[in-house]
PDB file of N, CA and C in Angstrom:
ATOM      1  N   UNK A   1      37.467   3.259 -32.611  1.00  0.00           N
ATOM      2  CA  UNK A   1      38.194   3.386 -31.373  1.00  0.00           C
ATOM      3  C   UNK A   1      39.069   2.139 -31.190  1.00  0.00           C
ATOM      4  N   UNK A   2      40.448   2.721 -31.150  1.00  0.00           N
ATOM      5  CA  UNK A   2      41.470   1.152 -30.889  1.00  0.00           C
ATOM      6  C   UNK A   2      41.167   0.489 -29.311  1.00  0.00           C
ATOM      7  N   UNK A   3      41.673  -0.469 -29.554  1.00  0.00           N
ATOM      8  CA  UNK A   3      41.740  -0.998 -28.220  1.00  0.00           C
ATOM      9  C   UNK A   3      42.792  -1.426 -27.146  1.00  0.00           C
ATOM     10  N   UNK A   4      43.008  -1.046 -25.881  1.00  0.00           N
ATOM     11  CA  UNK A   4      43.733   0.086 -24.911  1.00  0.00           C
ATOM     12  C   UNK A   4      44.625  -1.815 -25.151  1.00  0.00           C
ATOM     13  N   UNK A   5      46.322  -1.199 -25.036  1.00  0.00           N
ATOM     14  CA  UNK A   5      47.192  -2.497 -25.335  1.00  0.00           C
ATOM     15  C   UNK A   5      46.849  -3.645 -24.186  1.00  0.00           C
ATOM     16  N   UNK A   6      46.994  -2.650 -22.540  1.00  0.00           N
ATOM     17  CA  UNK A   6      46.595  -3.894 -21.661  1.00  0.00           C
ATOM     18  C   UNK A   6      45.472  -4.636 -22.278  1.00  0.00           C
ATOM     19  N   UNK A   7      44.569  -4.642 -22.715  1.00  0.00           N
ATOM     20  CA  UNK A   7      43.217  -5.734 -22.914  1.00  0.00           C
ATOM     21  C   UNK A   7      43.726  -6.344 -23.651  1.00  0.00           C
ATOM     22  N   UNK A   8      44.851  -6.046 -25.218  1.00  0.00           N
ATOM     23  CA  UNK A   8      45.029  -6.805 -25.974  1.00  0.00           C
ATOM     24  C   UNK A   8      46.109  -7.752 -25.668  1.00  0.00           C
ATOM     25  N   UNK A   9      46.954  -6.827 -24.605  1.00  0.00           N
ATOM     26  CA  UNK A   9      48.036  -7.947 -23.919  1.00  0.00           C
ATOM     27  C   UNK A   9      47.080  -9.771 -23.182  1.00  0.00           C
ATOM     28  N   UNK A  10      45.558  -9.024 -23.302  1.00  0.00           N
ATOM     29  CA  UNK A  10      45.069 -10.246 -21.901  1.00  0.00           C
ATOM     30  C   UNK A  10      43.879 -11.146 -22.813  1.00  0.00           C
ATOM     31  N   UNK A  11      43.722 -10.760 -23.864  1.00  0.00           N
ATOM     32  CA  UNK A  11      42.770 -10.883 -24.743  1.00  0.00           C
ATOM     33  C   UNK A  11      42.910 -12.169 -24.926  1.00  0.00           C
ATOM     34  N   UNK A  12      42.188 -13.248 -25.268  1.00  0.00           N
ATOM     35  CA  UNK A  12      41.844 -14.296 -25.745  1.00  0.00           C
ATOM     36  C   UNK A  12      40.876 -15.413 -26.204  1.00  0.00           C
ATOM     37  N   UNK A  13      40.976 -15.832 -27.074  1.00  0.00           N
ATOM     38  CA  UNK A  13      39.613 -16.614 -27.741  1.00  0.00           C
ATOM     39  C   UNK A  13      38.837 -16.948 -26.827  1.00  0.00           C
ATOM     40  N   UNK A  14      37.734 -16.996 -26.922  1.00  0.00           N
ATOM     41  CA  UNK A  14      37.097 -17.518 -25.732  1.00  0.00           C
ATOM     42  C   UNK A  14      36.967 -19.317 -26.051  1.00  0.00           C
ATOM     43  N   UNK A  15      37.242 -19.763 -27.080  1.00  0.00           N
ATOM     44  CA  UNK A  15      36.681 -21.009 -27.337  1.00  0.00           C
ATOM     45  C   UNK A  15      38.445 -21.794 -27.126  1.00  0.00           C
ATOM     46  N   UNK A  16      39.004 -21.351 -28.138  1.00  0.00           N
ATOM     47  CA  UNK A  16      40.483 -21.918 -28.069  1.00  0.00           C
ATOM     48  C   UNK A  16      41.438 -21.652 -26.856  1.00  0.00           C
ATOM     49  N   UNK A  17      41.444 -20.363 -26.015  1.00  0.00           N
ATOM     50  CA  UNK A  17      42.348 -19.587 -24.905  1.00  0.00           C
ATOM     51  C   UNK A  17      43.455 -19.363 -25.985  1.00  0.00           C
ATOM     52  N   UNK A  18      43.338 -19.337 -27.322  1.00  0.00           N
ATOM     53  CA  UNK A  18      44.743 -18.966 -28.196  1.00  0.00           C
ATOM     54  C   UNK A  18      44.935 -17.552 -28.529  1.00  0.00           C
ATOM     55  N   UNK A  19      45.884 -16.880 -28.886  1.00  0.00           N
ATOM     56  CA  UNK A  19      45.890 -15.395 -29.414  1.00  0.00           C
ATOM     57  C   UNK A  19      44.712 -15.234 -30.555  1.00  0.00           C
ATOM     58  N   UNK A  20      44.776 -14.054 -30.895  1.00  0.00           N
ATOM     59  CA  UNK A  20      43.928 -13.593 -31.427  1.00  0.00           C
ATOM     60  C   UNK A  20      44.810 -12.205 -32.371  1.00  0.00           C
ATOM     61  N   UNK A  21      44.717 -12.186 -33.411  1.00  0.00           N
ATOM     62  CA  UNK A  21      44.915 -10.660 -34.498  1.00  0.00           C
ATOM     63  C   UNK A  21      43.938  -9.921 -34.632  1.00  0.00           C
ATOM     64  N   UNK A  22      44.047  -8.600 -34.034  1.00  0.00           N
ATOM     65  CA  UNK A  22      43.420  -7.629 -33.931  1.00  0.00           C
ATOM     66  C   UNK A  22      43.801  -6.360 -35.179  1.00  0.00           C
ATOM     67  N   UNK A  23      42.596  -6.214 -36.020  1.00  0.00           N
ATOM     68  CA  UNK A  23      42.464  -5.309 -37.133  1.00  0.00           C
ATOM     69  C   UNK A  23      42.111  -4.315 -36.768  1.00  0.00           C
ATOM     70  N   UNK A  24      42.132  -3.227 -36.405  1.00  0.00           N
ATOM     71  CA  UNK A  24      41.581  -2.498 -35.913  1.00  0.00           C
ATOM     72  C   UNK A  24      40.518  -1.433 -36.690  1.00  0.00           C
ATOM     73  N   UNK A  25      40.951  -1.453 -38.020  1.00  0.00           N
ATOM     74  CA  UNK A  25      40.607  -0.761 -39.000  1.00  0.00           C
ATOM     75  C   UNK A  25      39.172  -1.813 -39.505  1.00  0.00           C
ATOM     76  N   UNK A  26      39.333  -2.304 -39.305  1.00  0.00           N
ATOM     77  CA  UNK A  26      37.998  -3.454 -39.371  1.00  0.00           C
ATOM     78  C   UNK A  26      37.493  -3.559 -38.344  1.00  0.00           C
ATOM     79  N   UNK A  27      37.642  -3.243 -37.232  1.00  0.00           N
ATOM     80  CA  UNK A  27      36.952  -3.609 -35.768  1.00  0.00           C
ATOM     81  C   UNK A  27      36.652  -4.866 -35.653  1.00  0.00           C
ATOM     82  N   UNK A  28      37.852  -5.702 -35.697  1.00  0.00           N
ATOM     83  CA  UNK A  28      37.196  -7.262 -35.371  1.00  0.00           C
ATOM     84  C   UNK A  28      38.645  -7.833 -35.063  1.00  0.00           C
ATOM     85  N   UNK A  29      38.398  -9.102 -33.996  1.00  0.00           N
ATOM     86  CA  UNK A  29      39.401  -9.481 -33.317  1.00  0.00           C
ATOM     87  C   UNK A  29      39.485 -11.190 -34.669  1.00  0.00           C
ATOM     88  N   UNK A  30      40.681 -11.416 -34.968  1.00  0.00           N
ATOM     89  CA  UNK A  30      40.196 -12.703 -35.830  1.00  0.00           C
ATOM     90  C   UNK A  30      41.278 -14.061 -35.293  1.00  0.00           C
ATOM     91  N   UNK A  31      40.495 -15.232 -34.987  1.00  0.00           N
ATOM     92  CA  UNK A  31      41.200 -16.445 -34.546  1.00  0.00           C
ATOM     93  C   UNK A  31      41.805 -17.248 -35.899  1.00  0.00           C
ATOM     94  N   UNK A  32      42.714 -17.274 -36.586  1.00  0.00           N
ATOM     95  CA  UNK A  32      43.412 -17.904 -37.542  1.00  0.00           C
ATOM     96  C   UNK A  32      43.077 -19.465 -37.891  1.00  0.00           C
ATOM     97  N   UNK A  33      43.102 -19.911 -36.282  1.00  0.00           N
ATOM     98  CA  UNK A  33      43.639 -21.553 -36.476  1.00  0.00           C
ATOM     99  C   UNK A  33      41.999 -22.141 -36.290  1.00  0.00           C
ATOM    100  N   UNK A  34      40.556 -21.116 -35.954  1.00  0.00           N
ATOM    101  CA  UNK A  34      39.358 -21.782 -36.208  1.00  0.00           C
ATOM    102  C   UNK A  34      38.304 -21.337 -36.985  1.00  0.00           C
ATOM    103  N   UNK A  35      39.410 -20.090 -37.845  1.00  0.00           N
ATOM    104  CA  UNK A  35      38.733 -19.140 -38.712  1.00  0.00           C
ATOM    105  C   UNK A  35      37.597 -18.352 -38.460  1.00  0.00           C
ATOM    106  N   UNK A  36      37.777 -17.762 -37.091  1.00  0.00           N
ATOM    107  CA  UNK A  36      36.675 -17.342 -36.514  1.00  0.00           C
ATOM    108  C   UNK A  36      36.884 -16.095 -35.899  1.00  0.00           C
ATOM    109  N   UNK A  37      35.882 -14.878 -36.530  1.00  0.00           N
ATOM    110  CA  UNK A  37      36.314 -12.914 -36.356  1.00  0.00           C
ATOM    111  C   UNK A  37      35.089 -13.160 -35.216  1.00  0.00           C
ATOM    112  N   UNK A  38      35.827 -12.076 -34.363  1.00  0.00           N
ATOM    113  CA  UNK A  38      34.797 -11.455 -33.230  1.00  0.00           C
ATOM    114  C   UNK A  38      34.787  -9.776 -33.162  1.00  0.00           C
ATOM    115  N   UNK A  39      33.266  -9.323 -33.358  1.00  0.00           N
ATOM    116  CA  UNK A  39      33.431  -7.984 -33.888  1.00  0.00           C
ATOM    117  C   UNK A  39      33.668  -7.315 -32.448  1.00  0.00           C
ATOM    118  N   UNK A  40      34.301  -6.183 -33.196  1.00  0.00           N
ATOM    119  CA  UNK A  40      34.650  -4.756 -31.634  1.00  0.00           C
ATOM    120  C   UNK A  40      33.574  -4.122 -31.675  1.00  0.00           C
ATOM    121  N   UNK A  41      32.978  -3.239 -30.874  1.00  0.00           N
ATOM    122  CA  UNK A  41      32.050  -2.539 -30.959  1.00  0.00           C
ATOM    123  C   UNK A  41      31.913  -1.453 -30.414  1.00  0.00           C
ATOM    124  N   UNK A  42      31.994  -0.318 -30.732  1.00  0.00           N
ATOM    125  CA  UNK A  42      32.299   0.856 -29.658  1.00  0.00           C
ATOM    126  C   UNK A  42      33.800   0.503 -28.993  1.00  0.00           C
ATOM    127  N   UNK A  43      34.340  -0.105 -29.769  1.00  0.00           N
ATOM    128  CA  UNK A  43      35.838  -0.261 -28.798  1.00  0.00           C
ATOM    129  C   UNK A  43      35.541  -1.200 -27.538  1.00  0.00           C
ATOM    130  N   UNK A  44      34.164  -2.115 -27.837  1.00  0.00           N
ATOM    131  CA  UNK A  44      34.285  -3.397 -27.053  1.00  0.00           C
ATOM    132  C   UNK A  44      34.325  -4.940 -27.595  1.00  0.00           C
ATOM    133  N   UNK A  45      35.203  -5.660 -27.701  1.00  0.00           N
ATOM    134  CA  UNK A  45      35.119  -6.667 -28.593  1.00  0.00           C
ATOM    135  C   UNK A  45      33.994  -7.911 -27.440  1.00  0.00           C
ATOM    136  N   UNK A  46      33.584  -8.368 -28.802  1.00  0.00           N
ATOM    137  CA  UNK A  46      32.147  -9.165 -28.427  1.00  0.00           C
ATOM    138  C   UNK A  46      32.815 -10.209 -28.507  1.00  0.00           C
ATOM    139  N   UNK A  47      33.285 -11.115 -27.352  1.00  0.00           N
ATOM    140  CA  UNK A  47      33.861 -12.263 -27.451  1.00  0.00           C
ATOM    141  C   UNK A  47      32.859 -13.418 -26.416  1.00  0.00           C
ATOM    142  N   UNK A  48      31.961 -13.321 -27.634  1.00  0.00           N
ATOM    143  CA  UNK A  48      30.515 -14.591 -27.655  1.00  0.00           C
ATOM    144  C   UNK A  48      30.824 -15.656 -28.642  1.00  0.00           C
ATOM    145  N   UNK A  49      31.365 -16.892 -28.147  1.00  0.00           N
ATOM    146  CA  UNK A  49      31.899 -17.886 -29.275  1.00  0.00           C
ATOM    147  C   UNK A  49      30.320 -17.508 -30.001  1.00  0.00           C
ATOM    148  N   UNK A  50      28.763 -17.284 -29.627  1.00  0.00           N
ATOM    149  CA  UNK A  50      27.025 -17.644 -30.648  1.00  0.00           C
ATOM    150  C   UNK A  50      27.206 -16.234 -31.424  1.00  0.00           C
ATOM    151  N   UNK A  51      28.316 -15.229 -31.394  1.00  0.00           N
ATOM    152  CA  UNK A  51      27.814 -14.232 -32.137  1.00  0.00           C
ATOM    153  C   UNK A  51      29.440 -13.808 -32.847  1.00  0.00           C
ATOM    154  N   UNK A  52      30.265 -15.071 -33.141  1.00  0.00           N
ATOM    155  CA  UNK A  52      31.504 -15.028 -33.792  1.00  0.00           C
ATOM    156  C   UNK A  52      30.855 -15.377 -35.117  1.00  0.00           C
ATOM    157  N   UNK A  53      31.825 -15.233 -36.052  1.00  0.00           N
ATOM    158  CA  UNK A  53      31.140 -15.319 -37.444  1.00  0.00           C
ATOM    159  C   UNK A  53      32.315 -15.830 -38.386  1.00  0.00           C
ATOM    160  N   UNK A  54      32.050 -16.809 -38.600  1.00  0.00           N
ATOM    161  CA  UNK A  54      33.056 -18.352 -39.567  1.00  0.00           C
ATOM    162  C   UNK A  54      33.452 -17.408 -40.576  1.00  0.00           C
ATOM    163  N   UNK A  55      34.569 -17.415 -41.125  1.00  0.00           N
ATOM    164  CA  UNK A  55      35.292 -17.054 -42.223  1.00  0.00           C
ATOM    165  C   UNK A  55      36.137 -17.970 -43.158  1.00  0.00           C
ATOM    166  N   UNK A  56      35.409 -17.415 -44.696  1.00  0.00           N
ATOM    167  CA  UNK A  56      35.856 -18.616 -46.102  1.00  0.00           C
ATOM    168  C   UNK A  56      37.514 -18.547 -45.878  1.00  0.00           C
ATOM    169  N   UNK A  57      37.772 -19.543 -46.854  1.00  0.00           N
ATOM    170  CA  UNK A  57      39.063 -19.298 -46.951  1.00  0.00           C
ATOM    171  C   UNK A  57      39.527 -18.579 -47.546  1.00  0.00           C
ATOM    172  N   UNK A  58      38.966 -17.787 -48.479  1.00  0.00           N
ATOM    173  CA  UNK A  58      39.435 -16.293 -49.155  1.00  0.00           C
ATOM    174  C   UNK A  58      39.164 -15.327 -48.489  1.00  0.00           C
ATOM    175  N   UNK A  59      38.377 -15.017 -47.450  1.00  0.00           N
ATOM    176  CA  UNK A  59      38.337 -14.175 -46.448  1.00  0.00           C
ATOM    177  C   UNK A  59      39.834 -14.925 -45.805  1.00  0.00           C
ATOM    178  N   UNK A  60      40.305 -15.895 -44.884  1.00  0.00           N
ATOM    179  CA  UNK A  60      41.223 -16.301 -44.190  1.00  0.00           C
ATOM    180  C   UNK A  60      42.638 -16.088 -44.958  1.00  0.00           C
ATOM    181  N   UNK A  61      42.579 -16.139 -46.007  1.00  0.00           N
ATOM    182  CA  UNK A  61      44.034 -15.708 -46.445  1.00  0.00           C
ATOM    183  C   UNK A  61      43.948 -13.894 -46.709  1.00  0.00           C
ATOM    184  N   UNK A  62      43.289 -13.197 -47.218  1.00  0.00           N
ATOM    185  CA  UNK A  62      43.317 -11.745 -47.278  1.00  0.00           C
ATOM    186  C   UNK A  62      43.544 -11.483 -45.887  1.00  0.00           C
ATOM    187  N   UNK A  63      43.430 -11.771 -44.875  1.00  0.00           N
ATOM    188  CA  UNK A  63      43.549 -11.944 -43.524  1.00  0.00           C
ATOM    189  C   UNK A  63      44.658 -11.927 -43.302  1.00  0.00           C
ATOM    190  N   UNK A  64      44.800 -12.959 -43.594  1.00  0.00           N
ATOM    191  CA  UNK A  64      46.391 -13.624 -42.736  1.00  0.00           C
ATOM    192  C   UNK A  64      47.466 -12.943 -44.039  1.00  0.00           C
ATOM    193  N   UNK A  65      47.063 -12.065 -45.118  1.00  0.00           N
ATOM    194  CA  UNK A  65      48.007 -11.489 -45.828  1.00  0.00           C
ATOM    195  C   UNK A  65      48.483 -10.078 -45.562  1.00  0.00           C
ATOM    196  N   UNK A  66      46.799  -9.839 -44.872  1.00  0.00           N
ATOM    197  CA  UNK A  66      47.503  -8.062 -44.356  1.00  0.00           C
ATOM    198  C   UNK A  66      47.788  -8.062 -43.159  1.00  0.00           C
ATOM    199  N   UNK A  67      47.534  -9.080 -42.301  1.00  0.00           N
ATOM    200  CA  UNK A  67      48.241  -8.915 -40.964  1.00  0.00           C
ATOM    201  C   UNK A  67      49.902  -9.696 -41.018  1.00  0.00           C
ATOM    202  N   UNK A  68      50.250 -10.480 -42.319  1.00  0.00           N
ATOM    203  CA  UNK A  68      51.747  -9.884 -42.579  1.00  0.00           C
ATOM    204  C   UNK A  68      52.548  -8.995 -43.063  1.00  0.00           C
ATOM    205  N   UNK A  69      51.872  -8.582 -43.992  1.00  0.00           N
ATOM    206  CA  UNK A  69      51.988  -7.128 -44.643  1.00  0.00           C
ATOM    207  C   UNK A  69      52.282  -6.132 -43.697  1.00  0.00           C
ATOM    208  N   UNK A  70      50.874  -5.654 -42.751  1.00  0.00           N
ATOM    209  CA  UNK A  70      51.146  -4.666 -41.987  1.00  0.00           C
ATOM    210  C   UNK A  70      51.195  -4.999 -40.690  1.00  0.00           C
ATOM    211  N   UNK A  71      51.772  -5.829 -40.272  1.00  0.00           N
ATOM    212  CA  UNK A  71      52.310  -5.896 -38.693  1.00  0.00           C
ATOM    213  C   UNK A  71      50.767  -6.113 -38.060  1.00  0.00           C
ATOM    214  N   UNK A  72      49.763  -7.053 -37.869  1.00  0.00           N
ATOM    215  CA  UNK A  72      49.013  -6.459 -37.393  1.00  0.00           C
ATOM    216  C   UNK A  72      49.048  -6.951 -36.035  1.00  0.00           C
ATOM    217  N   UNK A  73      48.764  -6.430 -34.628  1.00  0.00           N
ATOM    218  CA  UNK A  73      49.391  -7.327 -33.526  1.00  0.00           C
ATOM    219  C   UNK A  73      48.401  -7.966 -33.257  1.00  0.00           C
ATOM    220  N   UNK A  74      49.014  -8.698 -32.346  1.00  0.00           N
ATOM    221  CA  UNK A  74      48.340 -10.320 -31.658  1.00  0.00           C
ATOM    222  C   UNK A  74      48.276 -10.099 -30.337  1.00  0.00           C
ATOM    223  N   UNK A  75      46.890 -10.807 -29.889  1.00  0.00           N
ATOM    224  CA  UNK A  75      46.665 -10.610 -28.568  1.00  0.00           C
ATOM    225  C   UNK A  75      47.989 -11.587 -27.742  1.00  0.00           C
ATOM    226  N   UNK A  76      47.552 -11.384 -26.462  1.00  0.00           N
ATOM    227  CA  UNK A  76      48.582 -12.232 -25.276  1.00  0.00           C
ATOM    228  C   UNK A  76      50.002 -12.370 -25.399  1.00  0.00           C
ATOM    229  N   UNK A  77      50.186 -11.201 -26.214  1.00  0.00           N
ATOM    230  CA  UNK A  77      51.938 -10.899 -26.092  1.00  0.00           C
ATOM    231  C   UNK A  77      52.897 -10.914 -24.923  1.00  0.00           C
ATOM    232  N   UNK A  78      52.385 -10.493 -24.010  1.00  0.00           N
ATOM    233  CA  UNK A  78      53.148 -10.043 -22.640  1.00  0.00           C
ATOM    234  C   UNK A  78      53.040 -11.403 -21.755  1.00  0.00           C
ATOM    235  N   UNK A  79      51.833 -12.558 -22.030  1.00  0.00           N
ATOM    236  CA  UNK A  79      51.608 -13.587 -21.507  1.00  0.00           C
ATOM    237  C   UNK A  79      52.915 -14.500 -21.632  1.00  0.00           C
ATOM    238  N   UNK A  80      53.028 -15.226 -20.745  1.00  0.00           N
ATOM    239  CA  UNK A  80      53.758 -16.713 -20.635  1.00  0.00           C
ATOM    240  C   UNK A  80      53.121 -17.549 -21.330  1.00  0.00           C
ATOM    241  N   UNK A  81      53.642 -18.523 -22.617  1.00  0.00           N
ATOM    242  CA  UNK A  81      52.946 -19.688 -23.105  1.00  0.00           C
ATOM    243  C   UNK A  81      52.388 -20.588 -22.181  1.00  0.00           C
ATOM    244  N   UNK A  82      51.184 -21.334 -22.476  1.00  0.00           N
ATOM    245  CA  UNK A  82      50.475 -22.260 -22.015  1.00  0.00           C
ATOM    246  C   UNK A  82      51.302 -23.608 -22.145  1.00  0.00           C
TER     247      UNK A  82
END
């Protein structure tokens, strides 16, 4: 189940307040800049910095290769920068 755009327009790390890339096909929201996925669940993303889960750097580049590849979007689009 994707997740509805308003949430992803409002979505944000809970640890950093930075965007977030949302896979959807993976069900997991992923933070780039602390290498850190937060899983969706039923189409609810679990954004518990104690139940985020660290990612290698070969996980972090297959990452950051298909979310250039395929467009993948980023939370807090519609937001004003901090």
């Amino acid at each position: 189940m994707a997740l509805d755009q308003l949430l992803l327009e409002v979505l944000a790390c809970p640890e950093d307040k930075g965007p977030l890339l949302y896979f959807a096909d993976e069900d997991r929201l992923y933070n780039p800049r602390l290498h850190r996925a937060y899983e969706v669940r039923d189409g609810i993303p679990v954004m518990l910095v104690d139940e985020a889960t660290t990612v290698d750097d070969a996980e972090h580049d297959r990452l950051m290769a298909k979310a250039a590849g395929e467009g993948v979007p980023q939370t807090l689009q519609g937001s004003e920068p901090a």
